[in-house]
C-alpha atoms as a PDB file:
ATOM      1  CA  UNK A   1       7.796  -8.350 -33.235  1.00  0.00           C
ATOM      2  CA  UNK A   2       8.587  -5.570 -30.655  1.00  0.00           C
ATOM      3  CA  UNK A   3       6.621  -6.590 -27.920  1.00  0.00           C
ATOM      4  CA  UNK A   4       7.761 -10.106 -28.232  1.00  0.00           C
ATOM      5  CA  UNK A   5      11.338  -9.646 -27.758  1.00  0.00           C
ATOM      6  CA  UNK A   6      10.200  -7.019 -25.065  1.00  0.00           C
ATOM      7  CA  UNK A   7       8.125  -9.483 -23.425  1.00  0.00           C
ATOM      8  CA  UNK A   8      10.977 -12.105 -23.558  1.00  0.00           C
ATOM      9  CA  UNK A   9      13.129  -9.669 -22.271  1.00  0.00           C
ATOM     10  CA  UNK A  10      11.406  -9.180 -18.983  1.00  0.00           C
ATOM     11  CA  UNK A  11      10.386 -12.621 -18.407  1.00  0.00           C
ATOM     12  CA  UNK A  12      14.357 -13.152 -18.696  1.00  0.00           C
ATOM     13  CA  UNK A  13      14.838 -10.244 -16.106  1.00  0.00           C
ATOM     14  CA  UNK A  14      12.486 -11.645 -13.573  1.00  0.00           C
ATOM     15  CA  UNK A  15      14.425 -15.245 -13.788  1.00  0.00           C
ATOM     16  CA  UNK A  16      17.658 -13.682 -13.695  1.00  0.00           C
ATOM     17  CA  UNK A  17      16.570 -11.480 -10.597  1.00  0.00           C
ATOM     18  CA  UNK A  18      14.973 -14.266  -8.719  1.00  0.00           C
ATOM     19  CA  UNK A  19      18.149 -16.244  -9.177  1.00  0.00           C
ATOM     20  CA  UNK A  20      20.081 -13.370  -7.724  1.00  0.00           C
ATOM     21  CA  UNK A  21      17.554 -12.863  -4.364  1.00  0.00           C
ATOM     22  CA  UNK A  22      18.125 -16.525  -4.223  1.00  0.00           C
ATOM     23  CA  UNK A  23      14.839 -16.882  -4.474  1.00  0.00           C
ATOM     24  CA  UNK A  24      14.580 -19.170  -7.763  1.00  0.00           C
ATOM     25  CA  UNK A  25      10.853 -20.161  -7.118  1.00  0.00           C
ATOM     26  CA  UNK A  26       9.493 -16.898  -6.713  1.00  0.00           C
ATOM     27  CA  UNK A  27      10.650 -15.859  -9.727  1.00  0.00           C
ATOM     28  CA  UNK A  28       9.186 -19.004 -11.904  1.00  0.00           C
ATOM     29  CA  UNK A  29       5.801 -18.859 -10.201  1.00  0.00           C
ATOM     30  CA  UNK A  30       5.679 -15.183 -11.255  1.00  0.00           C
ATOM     31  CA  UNK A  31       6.928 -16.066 -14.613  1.00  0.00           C
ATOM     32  CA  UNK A  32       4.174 -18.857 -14.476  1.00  0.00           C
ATOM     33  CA  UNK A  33       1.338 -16.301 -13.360  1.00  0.00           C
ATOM     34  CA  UNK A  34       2.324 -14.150 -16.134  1.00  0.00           C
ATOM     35  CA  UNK A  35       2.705 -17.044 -18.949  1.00  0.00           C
ATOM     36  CA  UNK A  36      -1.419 -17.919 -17.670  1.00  0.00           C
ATOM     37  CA  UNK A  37      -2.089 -14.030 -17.951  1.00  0.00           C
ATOM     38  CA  UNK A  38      -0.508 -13.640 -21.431  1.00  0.00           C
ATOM     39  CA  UNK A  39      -2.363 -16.958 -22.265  1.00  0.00           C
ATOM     40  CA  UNK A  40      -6.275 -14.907 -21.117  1.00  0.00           C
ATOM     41  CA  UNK A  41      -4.925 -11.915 -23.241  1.00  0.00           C
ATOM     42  CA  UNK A  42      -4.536 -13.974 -26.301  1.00  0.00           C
ATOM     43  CA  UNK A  43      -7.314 -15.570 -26.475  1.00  0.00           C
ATOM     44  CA  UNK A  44      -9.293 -12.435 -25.702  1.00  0.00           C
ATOM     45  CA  UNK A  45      -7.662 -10.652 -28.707  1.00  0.00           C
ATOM     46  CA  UNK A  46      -8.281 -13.930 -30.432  1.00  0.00           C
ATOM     47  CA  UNK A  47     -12.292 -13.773 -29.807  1.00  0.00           C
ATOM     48  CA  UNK A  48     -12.673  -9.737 -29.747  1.00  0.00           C
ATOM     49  CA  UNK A  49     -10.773  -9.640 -33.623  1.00  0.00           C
ATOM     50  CA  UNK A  50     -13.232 -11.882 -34.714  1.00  0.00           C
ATOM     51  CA  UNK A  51     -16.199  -9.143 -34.047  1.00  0.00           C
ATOM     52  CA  UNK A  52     -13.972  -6.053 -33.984  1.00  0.00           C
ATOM     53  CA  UNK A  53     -10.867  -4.353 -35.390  1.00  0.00           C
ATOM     54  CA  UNK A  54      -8.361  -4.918 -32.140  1.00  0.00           C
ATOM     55  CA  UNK A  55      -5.308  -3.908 -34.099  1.00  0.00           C
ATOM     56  CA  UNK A  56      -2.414  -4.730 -32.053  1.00  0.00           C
ATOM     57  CA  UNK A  57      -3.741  -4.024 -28.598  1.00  0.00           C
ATOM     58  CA  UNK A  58      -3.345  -7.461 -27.169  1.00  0.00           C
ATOM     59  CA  UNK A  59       0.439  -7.401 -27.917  1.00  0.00           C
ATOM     60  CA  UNK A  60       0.265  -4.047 -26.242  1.00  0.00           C
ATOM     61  CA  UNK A  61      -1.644  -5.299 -23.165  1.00  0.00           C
ATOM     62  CA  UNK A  62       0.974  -7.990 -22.658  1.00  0.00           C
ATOM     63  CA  UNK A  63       3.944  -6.419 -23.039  1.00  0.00           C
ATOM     64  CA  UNK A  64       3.035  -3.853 -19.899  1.00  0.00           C
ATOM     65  CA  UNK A  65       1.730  -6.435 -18.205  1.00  0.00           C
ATOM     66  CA  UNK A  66       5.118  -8.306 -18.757  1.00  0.00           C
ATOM     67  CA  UNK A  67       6.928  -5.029 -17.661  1.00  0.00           C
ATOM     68  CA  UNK A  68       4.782  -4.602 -14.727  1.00  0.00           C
ATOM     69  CA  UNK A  69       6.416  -7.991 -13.616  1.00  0.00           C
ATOM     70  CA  UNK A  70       9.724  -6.780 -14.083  1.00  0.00           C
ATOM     71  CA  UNK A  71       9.337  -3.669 -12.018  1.00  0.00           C
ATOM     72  CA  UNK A  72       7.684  -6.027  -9.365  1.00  0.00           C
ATOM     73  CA  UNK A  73      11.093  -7.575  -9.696  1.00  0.00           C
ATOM     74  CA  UNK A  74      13.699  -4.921  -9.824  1.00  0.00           C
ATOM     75  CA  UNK A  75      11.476  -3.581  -6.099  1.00  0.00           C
ATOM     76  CA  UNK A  76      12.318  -6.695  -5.294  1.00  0.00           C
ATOM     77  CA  UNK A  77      15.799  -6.606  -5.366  1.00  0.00           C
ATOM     78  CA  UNK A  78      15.901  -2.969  -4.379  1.00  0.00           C
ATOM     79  CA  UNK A  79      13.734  -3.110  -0.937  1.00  0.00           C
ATOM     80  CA  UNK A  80      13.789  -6.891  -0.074  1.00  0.00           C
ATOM     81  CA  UNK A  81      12.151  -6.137   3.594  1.00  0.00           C
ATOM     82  CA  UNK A  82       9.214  -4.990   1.934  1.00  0.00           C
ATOM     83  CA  UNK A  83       9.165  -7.475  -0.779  1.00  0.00           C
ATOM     84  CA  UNK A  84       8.733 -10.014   2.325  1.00  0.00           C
ATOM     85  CA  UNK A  85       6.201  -8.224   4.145  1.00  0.00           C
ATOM     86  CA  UNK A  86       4.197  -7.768   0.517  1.00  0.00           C
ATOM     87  CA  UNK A  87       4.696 -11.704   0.087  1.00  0.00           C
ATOM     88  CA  UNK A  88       3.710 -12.548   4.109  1.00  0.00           C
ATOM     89  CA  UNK A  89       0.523 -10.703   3.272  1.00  0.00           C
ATOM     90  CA  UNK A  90      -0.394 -12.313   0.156  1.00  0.00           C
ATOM     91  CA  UNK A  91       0.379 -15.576   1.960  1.00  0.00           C
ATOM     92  CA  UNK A  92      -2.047 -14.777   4.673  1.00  0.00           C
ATOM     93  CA  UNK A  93      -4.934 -14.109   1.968  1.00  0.00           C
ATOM     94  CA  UNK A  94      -4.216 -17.152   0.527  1.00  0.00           C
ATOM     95  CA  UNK A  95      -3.994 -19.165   3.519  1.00  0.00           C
ATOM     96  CA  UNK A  96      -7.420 -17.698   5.016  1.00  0.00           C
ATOM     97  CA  UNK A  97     -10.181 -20.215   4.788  1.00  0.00           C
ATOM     98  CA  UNK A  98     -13.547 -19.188   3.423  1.00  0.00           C
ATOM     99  CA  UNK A  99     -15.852 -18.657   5.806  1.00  0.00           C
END
C-alpha cells in the first residue's frame, strides 16, 4: 500500500510542477507515458507470478519508475533551459522520418 500512495504522490508532483512551468501538457503527457508504463509493468508481474514467485517486485519497479518522473520534473523546474533543449531534441527524433 506503500508504493501506491508513493506512486500517487509523484504523479501529483509532476501535475502540480507542470502547472507551475506553465507547461500543463507536458506534465499530463508524462503522466500519460507513465500511466502506459505502469500499465506494461502490471501485466508483466501479472504473467511472470503465474510461473514464478515475483513477490512484490512489480510494485517496486513502478514506484521508481514513478519517482524517476518526478525527478525528471523537479530538473525541470530547477534548469528550465536545459529542460527545453532535452525536449527540442526529443522533438527532432520524433519528427525525423524513417528512411
Amino acid at each position: 500500500m506503500t508504493a501506491f500512495w508513493i506512486i500517487v504522490a509523484c504523479i501529483a508532483f509532476v501535475i502540480v510542477s507542470g502547472t507551475v512551468r506553465r507547461r500543463p501538457g507536458v506534465a499530463i503527457t508524462d503522466t500519460a507515458v507513465l500511466m502506459f508504463l505502469l500499465g506494461l509493468i502490471g501485466v508483466a508481474d501479472l504473467v511472470l507470478s503465474r510461473f514464478v514467485d515475483t513477490g512484490s517486485i512489480g510494485w517496486t519497479v513502478a514506484g521508481l519508475l514513478a519517482f524517476g518522473f518526478a525527478l525528471d520534473a523537479l530538473y525541470g523546474l530547477m534548469a528550465p533551459e536545459r529542460q527545453r533543449v532535452r525536449d527540442r531534441r526529443l522533438r527532432a527524433l520524433i519528427r525525423r522520418k524513417p528512411a
